[in-house]
N, C-alpha and C. Protein backbone atom coordinates (compact mmCIF):
# COMPACT_ATOMS: atom_id res chain seq x y z
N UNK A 1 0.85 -1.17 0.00
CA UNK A 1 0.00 0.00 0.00
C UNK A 1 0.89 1.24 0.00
N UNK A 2 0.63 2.48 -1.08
CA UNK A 2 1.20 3.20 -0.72
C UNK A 2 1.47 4.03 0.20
N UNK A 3 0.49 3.94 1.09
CA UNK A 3 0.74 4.89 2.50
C UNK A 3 1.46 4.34 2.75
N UNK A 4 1.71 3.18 3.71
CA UNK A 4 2.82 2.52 4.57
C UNK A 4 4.14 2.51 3.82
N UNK A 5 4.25 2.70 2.28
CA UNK A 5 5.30 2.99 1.93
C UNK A 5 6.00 4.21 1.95
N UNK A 6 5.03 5.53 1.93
CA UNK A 6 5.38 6.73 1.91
C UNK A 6 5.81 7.47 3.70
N UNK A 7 4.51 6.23 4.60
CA UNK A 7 5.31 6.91 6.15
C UNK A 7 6.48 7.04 6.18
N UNK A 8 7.33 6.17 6.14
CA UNK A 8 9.22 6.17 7.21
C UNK A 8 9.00 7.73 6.35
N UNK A 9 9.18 8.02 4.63
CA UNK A 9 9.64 9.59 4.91
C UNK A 9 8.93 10.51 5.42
N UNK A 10 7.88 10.45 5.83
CA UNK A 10 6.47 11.32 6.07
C UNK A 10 7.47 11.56 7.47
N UNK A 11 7.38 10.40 8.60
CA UNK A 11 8.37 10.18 9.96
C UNK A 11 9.41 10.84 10.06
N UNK A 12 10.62 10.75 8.76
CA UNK A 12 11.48 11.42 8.97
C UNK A 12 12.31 12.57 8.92
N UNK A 13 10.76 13.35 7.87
CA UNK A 13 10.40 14.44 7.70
C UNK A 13 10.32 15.33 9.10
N UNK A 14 9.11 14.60 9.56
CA UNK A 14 8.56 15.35 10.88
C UNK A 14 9.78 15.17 12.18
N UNK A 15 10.33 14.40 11.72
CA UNK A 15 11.50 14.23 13.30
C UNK A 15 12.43 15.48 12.80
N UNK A 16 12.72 15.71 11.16
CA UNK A 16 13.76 16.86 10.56
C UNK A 16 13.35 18.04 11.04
N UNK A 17 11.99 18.45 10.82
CA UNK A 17 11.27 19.90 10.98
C UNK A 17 11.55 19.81 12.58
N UNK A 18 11.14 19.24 13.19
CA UNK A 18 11.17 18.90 14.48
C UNK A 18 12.44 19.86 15.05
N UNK A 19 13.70 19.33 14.82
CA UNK A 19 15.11 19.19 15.05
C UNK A 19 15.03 20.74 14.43
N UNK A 20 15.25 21.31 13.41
CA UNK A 20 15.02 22.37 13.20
C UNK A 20 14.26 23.56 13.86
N UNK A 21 13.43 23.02 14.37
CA UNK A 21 12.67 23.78 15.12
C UNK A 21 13.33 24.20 16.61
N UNK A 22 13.57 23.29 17.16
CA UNK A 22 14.39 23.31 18.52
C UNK A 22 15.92 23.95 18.40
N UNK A 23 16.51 23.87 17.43
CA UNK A 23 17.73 24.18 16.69
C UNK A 23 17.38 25.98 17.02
N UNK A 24 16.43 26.62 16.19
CA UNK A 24 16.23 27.77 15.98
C UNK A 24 15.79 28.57 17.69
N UNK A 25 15.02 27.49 18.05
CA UNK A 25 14.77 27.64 19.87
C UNK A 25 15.66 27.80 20.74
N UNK A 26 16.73 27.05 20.28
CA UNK A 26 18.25 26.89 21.27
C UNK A 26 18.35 28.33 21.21
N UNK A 27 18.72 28.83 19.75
CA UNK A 27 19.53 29.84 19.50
C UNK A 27 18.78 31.41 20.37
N UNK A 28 17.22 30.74 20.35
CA UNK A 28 17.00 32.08 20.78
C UNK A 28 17.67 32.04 22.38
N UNK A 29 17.04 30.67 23.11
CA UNK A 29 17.10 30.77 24.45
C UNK A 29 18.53 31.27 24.53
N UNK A 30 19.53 31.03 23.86
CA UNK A 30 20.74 31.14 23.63
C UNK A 30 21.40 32.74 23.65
N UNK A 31 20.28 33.28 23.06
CA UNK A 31 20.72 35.00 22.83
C UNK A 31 19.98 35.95 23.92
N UNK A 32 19.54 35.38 24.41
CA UNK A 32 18.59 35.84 25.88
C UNK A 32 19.09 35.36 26.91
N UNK A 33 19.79 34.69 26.82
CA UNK A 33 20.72 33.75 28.35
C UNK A 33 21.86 34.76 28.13
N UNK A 34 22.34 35.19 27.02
CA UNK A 34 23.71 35.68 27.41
C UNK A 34 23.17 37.42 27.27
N UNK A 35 22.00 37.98 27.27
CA UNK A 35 21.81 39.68 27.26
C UNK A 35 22.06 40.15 26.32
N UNK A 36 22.02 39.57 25.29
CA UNK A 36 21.89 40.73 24.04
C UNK A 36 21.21 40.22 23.00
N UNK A 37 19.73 40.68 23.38
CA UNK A 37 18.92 40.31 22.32
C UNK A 37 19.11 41.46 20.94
N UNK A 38 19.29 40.47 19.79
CA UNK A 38 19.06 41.25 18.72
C UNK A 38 17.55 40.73 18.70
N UNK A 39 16.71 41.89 18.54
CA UNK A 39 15.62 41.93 17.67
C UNK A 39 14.96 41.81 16.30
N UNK A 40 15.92 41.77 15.58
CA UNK A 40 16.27 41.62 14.01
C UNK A 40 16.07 39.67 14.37
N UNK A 41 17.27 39.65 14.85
CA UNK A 41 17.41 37.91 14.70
C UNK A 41 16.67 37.36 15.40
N UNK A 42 16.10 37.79 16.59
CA UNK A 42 15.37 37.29 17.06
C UNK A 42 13.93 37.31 16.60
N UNK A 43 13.32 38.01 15.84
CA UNK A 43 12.07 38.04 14.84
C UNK A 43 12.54 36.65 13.93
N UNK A 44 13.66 36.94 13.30
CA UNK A 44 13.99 36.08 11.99
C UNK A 44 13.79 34.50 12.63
N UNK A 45 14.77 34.18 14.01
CA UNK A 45 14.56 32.97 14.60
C UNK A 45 13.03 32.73 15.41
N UNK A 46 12.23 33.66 15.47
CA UNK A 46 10.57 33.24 15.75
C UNK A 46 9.67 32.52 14.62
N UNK A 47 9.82 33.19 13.00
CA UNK A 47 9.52 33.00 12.57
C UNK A 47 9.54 31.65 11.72
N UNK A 48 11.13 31.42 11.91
CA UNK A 48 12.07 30.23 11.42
C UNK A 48 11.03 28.79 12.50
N UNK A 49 10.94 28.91 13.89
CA UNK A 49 10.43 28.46 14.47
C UNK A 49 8.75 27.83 14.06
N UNK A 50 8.43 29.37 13.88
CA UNK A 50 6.49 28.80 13.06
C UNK A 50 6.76 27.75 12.05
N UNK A 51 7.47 28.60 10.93
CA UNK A 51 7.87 27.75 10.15
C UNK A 51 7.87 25.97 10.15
N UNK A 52 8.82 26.18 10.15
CA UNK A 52 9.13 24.28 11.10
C UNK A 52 8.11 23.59 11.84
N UNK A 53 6.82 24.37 12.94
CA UNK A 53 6.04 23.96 13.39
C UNK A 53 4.75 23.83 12.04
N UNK A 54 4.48 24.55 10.88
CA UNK A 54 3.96 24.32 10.24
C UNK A 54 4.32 23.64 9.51
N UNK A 55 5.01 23.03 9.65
CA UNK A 55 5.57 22.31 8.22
C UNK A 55 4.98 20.69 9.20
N UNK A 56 5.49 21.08 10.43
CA UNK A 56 5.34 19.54 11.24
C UNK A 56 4.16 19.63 11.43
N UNK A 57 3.01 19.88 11.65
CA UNK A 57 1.74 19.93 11.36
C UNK A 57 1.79 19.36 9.74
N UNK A 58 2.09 19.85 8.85
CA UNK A 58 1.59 19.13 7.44
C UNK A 58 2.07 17.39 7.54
N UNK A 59 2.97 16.81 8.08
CA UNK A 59 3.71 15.88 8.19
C UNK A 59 2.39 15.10 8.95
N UNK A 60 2.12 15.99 10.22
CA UNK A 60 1.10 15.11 10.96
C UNK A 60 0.17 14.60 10.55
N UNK A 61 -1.02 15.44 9.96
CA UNK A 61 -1.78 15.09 8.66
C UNK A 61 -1.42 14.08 7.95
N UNK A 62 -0.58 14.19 6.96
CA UNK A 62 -0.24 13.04 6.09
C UNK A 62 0.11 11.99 7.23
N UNK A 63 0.46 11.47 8.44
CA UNK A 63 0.65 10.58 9.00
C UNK A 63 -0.28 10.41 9.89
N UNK A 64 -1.39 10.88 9.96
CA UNK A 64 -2.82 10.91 10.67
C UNK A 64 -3.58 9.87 9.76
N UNK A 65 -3.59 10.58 8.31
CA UNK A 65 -4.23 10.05 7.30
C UNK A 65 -3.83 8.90 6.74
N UNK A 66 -2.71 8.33 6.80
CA UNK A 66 -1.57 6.79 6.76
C UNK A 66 -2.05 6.33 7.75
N UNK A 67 -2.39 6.72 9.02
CA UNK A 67 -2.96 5.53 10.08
C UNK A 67 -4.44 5.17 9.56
N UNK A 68 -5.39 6.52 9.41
CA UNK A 68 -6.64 6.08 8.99
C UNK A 68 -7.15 4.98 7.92
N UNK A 69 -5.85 5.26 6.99
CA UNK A 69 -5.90 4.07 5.81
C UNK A 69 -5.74 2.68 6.57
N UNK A 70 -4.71 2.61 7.37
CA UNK A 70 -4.45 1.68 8.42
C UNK A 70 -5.06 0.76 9.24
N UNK A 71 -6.05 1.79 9.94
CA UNK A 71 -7.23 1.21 10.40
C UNK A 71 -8.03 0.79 9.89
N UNK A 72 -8.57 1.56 8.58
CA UNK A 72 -9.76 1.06 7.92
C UNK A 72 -9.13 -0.39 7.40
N UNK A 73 -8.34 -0.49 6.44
CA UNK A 73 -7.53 -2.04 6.14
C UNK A 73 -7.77 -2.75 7.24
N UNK A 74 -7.37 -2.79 8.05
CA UNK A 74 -7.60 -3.74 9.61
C UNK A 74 -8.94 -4.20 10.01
N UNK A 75 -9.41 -3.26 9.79
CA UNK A 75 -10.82 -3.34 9.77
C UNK A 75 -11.59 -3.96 8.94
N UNK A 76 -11.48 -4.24 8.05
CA UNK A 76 -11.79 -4.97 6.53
C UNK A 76 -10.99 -6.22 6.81
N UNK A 77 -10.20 -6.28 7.47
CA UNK A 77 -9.39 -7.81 7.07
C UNK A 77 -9.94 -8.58 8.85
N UNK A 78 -10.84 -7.96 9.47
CA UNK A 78 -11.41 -8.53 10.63
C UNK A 78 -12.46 -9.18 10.49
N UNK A 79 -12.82 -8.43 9.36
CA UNK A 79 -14.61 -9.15 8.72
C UNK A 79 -14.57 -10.44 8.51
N UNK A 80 -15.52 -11.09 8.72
CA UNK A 80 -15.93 -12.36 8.42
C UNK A 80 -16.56 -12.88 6.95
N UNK A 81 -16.31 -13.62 6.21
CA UNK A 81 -16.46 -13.53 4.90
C UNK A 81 -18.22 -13.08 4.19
N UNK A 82 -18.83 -13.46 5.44
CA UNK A 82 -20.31 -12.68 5.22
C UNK A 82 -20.40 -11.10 5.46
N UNK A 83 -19.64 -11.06 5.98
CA UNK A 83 -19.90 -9.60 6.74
C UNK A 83 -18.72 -8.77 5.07
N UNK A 84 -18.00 -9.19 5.26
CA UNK A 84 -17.16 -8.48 3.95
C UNK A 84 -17.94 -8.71 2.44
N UNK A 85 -18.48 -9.50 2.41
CA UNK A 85 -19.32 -9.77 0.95
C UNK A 85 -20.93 -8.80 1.09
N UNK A 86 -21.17 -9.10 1.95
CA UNK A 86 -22.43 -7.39 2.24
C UNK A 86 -21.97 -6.43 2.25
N UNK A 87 -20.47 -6.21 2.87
CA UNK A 87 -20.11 -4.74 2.65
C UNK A 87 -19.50 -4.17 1.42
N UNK A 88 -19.17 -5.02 0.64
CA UNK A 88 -19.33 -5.46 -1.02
C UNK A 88 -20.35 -5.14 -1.78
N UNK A 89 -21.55 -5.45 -1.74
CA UNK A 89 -22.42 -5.98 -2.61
C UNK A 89 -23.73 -5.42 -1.83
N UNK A 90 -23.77 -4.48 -0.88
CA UNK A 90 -24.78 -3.97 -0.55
C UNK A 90 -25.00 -2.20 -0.89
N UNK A 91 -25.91 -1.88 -0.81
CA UNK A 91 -25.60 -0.42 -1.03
C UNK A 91 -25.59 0.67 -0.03
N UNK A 92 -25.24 1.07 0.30
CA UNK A 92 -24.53 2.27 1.34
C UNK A 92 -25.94 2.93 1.76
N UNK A 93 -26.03 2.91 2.94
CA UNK A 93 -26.88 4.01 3.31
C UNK A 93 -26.09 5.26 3.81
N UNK A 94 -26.85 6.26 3.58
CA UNK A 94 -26.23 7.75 4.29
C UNK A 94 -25.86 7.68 5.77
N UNK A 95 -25.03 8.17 6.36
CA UNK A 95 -24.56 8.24 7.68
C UNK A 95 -24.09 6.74 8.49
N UNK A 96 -24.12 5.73 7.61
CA UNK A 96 -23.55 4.36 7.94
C UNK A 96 -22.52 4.20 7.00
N UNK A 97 -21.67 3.88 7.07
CA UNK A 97 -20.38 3.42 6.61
C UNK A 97 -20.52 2.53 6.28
């Protein structure tokens, strides 16, 4: 399936942004521990920060949506061969799955 093929990079995406993110965090806690905040860099490293957190949010999604595929498969392969051949060959009502 292609989800489960596309997670590990989806994963190692989000561990990258991640690392980046904390990277840019160090630096601030870093320029405020020693008293001389630039304001310039320190805007530039806030933003650098969103950044990275939005990006790891998009990662989550796509690996939210790789589990959901996940589950539903699991779910289908629990059925009993009656129960999977109705959910086949029957027709969908609204608000039932």
């Amino acid at each position: 399936m292609l989800a489960d093929h596309d997670s590990p990079s989806h994963a190692a995406s989000l561990a990258e942004v991640l690392s980046y993110a904390r990277t840019y965090a160090d630096e601030i806690s870093r320029m405020l521990a020693e008293g001389k905040p630039d304001p310039d860099k320190a805007a530039h490293l806030v933003q650098a920060v969103r950044n990275m957190l939005c990006a790891a949010s998009d990662e989550l999604d796509t690996l939210d949506d790789t589990q959901q595929i996940i589950d539903a498969v699991a779910d289908i392969q629990g059925l009993s061969d009656p129960h999977l051949f109705s959910a086949i060959t029957d027709t969908p009502t609204y608000g039932n799955p």
